[in-house]
Protein backbone atom coordinates (compact mmCIF):
# COMPACT_ATOMS: atom_id res chain seq x y z
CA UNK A 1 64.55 -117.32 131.50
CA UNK A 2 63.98 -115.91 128.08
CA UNK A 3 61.10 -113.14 127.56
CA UNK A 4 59.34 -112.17 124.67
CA UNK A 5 57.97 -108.66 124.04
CA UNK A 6 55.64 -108.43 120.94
CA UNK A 7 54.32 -104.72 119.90
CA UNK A 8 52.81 -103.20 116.74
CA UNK A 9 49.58 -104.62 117.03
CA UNK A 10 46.67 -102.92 116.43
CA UNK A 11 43.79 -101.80 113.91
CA UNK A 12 43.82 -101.58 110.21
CA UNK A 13 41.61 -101.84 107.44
CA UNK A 14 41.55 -104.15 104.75
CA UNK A 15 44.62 -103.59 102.45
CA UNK A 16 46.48 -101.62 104.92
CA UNK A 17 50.15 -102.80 106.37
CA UNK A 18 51.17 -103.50 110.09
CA UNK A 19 55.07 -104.49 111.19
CA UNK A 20 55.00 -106.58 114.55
CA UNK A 21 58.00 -106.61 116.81
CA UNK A 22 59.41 -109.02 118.99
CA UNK A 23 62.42 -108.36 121.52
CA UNK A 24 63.99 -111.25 123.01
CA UNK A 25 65.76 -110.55 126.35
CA UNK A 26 67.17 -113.20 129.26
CA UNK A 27 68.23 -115.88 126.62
CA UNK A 28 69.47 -117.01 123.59
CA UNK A 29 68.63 -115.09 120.50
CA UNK A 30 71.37 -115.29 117.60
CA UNK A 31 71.29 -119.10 117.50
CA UNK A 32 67.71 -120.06 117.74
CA UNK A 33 64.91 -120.24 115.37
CA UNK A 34 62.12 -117.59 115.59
CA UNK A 35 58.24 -117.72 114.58
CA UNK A 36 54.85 -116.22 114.32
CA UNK A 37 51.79 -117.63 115.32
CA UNK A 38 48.16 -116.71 115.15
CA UNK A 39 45.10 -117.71 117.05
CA UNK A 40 41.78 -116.78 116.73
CA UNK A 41 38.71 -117.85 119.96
CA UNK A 42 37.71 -121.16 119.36
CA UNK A 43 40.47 -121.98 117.12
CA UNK A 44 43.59 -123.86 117.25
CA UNK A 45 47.30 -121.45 116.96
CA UNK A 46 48.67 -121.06 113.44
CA UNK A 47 51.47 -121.03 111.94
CA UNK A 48 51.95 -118.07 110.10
CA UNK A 49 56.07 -117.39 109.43
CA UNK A 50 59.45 -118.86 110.61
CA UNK A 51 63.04 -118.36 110.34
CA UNK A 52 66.03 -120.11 110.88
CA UNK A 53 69.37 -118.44 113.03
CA UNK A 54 70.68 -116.39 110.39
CA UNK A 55 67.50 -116.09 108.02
CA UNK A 56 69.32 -117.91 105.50
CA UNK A 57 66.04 -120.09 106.00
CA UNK A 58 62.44 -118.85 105.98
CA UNK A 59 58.66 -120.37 105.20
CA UNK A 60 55.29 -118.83 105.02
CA UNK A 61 52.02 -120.54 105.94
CA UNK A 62 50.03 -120.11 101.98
CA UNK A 63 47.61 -118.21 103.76
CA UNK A 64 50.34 -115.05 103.92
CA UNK A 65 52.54 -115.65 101.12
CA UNK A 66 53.82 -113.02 99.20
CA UNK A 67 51.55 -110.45 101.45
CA UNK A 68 53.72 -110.75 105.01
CA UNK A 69 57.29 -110.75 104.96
CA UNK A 70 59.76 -112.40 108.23
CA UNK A 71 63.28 -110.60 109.16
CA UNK A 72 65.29 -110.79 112.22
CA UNK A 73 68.14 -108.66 113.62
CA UNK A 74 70.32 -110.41 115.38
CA UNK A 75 72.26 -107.20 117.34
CA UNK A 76 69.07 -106.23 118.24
CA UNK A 77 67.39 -109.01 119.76
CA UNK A 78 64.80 -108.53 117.34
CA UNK A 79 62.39 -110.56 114.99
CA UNK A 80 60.24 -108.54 112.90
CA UNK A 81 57.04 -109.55 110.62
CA UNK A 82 56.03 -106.90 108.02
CA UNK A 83 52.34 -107.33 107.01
CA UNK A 84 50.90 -106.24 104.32
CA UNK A 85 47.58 -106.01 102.02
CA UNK A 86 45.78 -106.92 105.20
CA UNK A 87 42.20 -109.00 105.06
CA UNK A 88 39.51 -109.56 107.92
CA UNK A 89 40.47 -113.03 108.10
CA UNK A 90 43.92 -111.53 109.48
CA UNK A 91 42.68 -110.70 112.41
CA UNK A 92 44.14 -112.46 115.40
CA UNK A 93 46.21 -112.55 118.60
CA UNK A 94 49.53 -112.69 117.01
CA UNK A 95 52.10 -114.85 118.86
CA UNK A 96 56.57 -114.63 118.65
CA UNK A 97 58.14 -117.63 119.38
CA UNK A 98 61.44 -119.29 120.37
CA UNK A 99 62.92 -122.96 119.01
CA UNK A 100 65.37 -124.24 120.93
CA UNK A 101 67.25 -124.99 118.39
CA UNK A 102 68.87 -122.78 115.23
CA UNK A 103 67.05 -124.58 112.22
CA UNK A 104 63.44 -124.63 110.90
CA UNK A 105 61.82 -127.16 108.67
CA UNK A 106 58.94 -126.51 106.42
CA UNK A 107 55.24 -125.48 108.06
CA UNK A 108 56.37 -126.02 111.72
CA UNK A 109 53.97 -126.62 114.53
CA UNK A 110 53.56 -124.95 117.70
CA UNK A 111 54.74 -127.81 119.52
CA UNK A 112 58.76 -127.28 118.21
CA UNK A 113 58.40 -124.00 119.89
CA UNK A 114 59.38 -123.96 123.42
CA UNK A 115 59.12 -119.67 124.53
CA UNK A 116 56.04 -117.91 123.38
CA UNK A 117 55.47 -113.98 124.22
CA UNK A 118 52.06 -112.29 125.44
CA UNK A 119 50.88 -111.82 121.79
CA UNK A 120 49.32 -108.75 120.02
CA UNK A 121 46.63 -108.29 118.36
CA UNK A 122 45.52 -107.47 115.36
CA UNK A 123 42.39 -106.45 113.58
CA UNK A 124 41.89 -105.74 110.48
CA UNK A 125 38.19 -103.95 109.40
CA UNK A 126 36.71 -104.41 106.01
């Protein structure tokens, strides 16, 4: 049974920079796809960044492009997301997911993702 560990959540203000974690333990990690996912109360989960096994393959939602940036380390179990020039309307539970599968295709919904972790959140003042 694979686990998912996010950390690095927390509070910013506006313009400031965060870098989520998320270790992977009791499964599969070097051949899967990874994500991150966002949900705010009351609303539906996101889709905020994805990449494929090797992160020869990676898409934004337009909401974060060009401010948040999606790596993964494969020896390390590890998917990262680097955020920067946070806004208010950042601020969410942040969620790390698992496909089960190696490849991505373009804005992804939750529903190809089969492991999700605890989430973090974030908050981001103005």
């Amino acid at each position: 049974q694979v686990q998912l560990v996010e950390s690095g959540g927390g509070l910013v203000q506006a313009g400031g920079s965060l870098r989520l974690s998320c270790v992977a333990s009791g499964g599969s990690f070097s051949n899967r796809a990874m994500g991150w996912f966002r949900q705010v109360p009351g609303k539906e989960r996101e889709f905020v960044a994805a990449v494929n096994w090797n992160g020869g393959t990676i898409y934004y939602a337009d909401s974060v492009k060009g401010r948040f940036t999606i790596s993964r380390d494969n020896a390390r179990n590890t998917v990262y997301l680097q955020m920067n020039s946070l806004k208010p309307d950042d601020t969410a539970v942040y969620y790390c997911a698992r496909r089960t599968i190696g490849t991505i295709a373009a804005r992804p919904t939750r529903y190809e993702f089969n492991d999700w972790g605890q989430g973090t959140q974030v908050t981001v003042s103005s």
